[in-house]
N, C-alpha and C. Protein backbone atom coordinates (compact mmCIF):
# COMPACT_ATOMS: atom_id res chain seq x y z
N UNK A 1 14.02 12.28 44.94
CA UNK A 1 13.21 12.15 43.74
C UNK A 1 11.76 11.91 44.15
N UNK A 2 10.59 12.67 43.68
CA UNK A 2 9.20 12.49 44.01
C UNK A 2 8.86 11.40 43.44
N UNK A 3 7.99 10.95 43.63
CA UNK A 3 6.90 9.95 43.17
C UNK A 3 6.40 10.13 42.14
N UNK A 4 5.75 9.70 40.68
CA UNK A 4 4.82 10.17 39.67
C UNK A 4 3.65 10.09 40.39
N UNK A 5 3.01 11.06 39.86
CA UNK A 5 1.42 10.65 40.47
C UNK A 5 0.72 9.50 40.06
N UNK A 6 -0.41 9.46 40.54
CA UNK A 6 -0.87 8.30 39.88
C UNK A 6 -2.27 8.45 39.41
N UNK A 7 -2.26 7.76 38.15
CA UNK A 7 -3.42 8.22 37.71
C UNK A 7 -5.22 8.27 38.21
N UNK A 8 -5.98 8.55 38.20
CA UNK A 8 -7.30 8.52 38.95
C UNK A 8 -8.27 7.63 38.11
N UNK A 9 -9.15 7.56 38.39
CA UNK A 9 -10.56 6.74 37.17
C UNK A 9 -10.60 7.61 36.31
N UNK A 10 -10.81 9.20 36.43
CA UNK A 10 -11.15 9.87 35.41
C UNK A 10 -10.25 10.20 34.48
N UNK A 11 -8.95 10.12 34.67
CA UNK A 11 -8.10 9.77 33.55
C UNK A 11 -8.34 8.89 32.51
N UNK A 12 -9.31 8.10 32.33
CA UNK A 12 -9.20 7.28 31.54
C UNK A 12 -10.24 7.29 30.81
N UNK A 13 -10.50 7.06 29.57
CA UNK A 13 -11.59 7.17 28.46
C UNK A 13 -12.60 6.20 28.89
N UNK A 14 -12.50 4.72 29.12
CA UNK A 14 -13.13 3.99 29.57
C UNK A 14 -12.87 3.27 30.78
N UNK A 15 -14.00 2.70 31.28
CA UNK A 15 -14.05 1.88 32.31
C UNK A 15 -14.94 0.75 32.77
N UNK A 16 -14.76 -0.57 32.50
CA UNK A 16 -15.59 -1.20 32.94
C UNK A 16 -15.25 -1.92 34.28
N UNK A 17 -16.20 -2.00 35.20
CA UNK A 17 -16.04 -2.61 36.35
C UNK A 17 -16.04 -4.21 36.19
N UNK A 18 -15.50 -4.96 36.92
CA UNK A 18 -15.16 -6.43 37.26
C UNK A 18 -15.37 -6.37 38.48
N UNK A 19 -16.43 -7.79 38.33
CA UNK A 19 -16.91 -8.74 39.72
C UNK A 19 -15.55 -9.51 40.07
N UNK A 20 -15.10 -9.61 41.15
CA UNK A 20 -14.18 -10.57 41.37
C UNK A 20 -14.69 -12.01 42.00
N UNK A 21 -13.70 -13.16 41.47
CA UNK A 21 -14.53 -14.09 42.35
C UNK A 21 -13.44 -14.42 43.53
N UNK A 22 -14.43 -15.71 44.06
CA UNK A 22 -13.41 -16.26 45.58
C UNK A 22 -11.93 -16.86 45.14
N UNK A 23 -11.80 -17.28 43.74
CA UNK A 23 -10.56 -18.11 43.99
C UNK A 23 -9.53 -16.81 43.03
N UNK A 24 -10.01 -15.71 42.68
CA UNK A 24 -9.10 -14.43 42.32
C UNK A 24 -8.35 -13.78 43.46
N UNK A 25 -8.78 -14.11 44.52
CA UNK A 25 -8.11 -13.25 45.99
C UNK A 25 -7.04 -14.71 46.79
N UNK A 26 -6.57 -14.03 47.16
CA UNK A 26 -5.18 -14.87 48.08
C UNK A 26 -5.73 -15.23 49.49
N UNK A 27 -5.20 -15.25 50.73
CA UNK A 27 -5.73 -15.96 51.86
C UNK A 27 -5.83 -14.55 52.32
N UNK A 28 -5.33 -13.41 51.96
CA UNK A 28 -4.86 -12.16 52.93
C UNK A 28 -6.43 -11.53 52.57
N UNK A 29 -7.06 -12.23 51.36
CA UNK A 29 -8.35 -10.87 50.93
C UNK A 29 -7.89 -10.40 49.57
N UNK A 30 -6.62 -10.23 49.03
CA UNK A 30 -5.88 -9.35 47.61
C UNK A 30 -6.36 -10.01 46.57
N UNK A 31 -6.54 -9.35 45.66
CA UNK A 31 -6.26 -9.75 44.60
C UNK A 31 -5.32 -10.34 43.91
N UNK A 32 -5.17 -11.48 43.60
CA UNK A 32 -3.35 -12.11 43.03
C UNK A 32 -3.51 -11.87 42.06
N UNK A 33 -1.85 -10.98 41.85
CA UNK A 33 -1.13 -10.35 40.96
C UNK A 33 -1.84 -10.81 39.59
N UNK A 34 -1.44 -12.30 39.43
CA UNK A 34 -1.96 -12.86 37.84
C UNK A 34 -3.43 -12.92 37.47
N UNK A 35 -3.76 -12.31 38.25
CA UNK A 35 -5.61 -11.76 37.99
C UNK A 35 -5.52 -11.02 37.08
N UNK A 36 -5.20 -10.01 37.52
CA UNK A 36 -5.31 -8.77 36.59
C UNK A 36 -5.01 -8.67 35.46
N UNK A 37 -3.47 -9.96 34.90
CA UNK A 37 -3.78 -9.87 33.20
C UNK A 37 -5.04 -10.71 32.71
N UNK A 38 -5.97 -11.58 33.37
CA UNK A 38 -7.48 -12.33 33.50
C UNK A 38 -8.07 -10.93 33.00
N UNK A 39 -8.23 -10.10 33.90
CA UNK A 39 -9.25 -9.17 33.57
C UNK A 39 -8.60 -8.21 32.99
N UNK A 40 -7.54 -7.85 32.38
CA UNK A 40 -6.94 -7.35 30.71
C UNK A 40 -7.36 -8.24 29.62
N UNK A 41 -7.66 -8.96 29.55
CA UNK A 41 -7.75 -9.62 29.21
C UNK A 41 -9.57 -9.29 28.70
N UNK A 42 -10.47 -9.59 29.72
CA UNK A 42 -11.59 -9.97 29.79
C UNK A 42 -12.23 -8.72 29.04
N UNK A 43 -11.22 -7.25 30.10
CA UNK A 43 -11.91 -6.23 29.38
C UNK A 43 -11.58 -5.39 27.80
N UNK A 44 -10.45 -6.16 27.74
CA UNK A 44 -10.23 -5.99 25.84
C UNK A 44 -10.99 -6.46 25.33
N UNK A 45 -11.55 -7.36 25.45
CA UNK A 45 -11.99 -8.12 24.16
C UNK A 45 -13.58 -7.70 24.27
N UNK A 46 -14.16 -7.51 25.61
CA UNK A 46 -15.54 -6.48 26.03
C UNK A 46 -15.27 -5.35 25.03
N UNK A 47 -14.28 -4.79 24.99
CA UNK A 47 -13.98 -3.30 24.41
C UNK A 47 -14.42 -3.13 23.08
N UNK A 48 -13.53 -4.42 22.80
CA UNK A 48 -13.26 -5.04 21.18
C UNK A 48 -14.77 -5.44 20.33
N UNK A 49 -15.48 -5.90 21.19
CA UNK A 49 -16.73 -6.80 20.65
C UNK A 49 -17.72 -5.07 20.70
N UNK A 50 -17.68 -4.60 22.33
CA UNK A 50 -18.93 -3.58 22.14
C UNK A 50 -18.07 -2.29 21.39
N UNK A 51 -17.46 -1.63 21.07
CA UNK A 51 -16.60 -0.38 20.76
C UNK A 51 -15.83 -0.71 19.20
N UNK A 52 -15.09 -1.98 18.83
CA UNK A 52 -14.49 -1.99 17.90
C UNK A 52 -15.31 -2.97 16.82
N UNK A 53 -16.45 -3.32 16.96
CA UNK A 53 -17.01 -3.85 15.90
C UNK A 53 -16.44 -5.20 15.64
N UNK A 54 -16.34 -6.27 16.87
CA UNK A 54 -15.71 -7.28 16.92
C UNK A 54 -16.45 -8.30 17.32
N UNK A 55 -17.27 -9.31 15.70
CA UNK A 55 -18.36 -9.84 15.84
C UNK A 55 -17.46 -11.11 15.85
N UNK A 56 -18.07 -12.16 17.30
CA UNK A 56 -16.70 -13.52 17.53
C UNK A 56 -17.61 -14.42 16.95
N UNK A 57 -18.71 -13.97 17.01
CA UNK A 57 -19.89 -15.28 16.41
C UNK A 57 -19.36 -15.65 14.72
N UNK A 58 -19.64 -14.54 13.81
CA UNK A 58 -19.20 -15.05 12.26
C UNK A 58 -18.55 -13.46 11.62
N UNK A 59 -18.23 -12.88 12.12
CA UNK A 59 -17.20 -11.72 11.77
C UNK A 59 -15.89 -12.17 11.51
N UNK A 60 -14.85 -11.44 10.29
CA UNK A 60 -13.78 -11.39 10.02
C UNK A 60 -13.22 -10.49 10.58
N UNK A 61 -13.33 -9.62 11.49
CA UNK A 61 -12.54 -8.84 12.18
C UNK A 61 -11.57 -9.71 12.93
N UNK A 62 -10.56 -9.63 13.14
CA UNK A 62 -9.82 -10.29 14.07
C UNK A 62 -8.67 -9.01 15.23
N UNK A 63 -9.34 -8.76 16.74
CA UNK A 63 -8.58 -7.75 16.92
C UNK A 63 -6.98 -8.70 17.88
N UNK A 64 -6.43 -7.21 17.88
CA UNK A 64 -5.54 -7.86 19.22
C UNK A 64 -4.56 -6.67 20.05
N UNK A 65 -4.40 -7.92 20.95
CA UNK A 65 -3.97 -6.71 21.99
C UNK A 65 -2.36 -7.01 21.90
N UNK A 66 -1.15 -5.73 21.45
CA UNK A 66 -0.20 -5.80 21.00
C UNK A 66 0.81 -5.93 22.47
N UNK A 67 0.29 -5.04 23.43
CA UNK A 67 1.04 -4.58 24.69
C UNK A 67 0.37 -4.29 25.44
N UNK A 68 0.37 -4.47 26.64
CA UNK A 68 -0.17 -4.67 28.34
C UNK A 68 1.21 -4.38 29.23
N UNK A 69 0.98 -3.62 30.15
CA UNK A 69 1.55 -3.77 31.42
C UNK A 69 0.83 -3.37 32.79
N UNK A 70 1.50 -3.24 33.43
CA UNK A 70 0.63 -3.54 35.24
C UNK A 70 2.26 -2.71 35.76
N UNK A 71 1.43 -1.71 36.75
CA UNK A 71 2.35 -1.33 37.58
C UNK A 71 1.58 -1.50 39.47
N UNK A 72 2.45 -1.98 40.12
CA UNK A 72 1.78 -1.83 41.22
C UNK A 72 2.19 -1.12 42.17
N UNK A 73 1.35 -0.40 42.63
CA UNK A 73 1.55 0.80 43.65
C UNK A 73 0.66 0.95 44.70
C-alpha cells in the first residue's frame, strides 16, 4: 500500500507563519507535539479577527473552531 502524499504550503488557501519560542521545543530541538494545538489555536482566532470579522474588543460575533486534527509525518 503507498503512502498518501502529503500536502505542500501551496495547497492551502492561507498561511500564517509562527515564531516559536524556547520552552515550545523539547531537549532534542522539536517542536512538542502539544504546541501545535497552541498555534491552532493562535492561528484561528488571527483568521477569525483579520478574515471573519471577529471584533474581541466589543463585537457580538462569537466564532469557533468545531474540529482540529494533526497528523504527523
Amino acid at each position: 500500500m503507498s503512502k498518501p502524499e502529503i500536502p505542500g504550503r501551496a495547497d492551502y488557501g492561507v498561511f500564517y507563519p509562527i515564531t516559536t519560542r524556547w520552552s515550545d521545543n523539547d531537549i532534542y530541538g522539536h517542536v512538542n507535539n502539544v504546541t501545535y494545538y497552541s498555534y491552532f489555536d493562535t492561528v484561528a482566532n488571527r483568521y477569525l479577527i483579520e478574515e471573519g470579522g471577529l471584533d474581541i474588543s466589543d463585537g457580538t460575533i462569537v466564532g469557533f473552531v468545531v474540529n482540529s486534527g494533526c497528523e504527523y509525518h
